[in-house]
C-alpha atoms as a PDB file:
ATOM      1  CA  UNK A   1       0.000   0.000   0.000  1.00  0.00           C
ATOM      2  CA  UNK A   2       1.201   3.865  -0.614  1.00  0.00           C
ATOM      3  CA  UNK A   3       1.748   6.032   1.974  1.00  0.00           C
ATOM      4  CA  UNK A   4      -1.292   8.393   2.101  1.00  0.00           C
ATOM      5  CA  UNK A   5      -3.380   5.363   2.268  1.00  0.00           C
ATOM      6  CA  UNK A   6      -1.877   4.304   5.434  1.00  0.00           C
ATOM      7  CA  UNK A   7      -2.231   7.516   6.284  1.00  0.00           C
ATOM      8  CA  UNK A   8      -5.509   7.531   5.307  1.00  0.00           C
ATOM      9  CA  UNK A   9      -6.131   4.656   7.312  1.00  0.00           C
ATOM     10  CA  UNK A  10      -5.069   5.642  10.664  1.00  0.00           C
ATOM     11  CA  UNK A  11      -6.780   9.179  10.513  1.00  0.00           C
ATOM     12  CA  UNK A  12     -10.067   7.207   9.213  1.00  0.00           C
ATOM     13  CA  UNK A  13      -9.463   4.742  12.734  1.00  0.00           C
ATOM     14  CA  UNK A  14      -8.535   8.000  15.161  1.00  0.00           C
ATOM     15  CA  UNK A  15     -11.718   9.660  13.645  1.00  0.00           C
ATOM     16  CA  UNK A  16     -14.130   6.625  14.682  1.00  0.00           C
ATOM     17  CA  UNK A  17     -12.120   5.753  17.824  1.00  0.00           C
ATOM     18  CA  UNK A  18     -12.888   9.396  18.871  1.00  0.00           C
ATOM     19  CA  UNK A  19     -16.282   9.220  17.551  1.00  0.00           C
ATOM     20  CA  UNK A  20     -17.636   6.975  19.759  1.00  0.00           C
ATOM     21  CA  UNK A  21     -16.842   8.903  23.156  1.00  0.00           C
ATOM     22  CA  UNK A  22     -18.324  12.668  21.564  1.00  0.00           C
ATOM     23  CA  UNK A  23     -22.119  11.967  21.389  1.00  0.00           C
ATOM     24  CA  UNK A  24     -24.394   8.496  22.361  1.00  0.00           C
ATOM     25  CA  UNK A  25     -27.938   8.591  21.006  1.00  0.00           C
ATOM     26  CA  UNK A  26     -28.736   5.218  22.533  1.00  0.00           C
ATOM     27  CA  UNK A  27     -27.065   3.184  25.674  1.00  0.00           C
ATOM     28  CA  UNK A  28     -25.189   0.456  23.665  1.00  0.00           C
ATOM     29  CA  UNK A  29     -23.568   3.615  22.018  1.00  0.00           C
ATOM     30  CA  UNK A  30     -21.719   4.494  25.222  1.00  0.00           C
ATOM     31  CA  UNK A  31     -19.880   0.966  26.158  1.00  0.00           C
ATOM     32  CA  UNK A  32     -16.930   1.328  24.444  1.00  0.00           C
ATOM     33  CA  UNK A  33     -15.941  -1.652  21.545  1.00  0.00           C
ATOM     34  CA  UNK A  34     -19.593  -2.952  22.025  1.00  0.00           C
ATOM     35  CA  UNK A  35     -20.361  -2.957  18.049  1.00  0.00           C
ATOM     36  CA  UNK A  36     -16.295  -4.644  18.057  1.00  0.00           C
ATOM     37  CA  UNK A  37     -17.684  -7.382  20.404  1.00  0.00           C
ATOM     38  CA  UNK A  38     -21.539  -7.239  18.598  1.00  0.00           C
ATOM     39  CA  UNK A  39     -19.592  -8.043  15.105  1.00  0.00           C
ATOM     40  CA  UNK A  40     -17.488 -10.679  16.851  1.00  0.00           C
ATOM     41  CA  UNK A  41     -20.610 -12.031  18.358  1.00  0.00           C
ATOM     42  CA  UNK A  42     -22.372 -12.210  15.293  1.00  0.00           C
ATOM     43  CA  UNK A  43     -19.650 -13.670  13.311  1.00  0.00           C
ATOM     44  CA  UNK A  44     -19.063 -16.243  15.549  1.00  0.00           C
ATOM     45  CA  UNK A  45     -22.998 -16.811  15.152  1.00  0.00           C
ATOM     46  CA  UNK A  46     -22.780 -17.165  11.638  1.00  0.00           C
ATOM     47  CA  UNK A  47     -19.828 -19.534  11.501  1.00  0.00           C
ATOM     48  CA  UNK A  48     -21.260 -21.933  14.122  1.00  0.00           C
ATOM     49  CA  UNK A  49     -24.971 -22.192  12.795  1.00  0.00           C
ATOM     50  CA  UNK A  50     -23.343 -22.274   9.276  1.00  0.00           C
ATOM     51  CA  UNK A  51     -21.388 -25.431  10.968  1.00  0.00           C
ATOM     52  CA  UNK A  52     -24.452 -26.874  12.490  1.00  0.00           C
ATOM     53  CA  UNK A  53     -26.745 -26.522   9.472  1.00  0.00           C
ATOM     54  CA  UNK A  54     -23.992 -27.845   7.289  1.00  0.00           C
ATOM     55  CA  UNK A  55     -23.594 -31.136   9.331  1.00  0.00           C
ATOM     56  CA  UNK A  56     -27.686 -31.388   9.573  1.00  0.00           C
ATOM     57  CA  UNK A  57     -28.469 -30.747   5.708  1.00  0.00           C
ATOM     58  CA  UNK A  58     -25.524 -31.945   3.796  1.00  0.00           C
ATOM     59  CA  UNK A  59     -23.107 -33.970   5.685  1.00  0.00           C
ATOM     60  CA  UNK A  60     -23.789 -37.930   4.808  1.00  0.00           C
ATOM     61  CA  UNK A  61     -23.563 -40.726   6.917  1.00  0.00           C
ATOM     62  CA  UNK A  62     -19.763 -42.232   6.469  1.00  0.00           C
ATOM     63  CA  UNK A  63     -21.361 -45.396   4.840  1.00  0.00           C
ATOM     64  CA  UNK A  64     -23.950 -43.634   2.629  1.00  0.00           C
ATOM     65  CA  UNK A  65     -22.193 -44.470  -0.543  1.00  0.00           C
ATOM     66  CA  UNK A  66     -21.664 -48.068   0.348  1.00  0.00           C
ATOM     67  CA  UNK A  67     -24.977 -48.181   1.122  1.00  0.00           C
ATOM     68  CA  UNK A  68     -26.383 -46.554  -2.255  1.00  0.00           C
ATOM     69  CA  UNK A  69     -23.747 -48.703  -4.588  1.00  0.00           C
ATOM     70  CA  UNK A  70     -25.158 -51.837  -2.545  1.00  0.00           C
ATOM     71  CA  UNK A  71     -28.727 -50.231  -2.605  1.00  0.00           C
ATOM     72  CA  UNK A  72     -27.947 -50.311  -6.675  1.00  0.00           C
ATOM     73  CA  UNK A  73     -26.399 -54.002  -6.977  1.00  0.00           C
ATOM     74  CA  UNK A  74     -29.787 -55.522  -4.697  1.00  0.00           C
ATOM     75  CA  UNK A  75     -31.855 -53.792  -7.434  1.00  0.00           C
ATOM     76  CA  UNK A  76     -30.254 -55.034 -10.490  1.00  0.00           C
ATOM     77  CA  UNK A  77     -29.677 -58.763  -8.787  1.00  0.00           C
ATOM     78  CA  UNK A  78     -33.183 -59.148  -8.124  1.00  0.00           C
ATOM     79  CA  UNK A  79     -34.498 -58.687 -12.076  1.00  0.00           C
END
């Protein structure tokens, strides 16, 4: 990266770091990193339920494809 976008950077992080302590319209506004631990919080969320609902809905049993290829062989012996 060039210089005046570090630059740019840190004045854009100083600006919001200062930000949050100059005026709260609601109470969550005045705990300071509670939208850095909301984000975590709700990444964490998504990564876990993403997890869970993977497992549920597309995971397959270990022997499911020993089970279909036998599945297929029962068919085709019993015609």
């Amino acid at each position: 990266m060039k210089a005046w976008q570090w630059i740019a950077i840190v004045l854009l992080t100083a600006a919001t770091v200062v930000g949050q302590f100059i005026e709260h319209h609601y109470w969550w506004e005045a705990i300071p990193g509670f939208f850095a631990a909301f984000a975590f919080a709700g990444c964490m969320l998504f990564m876990f339920g993403g997890k869970f609902l993977g497992k549920i809905l597309i995971s397959k049993a270990p022997d499911y494809y020993e089970k279909l290829h036998q599945s297929k062989e029962d068919k085709e012996n019993a015609h």
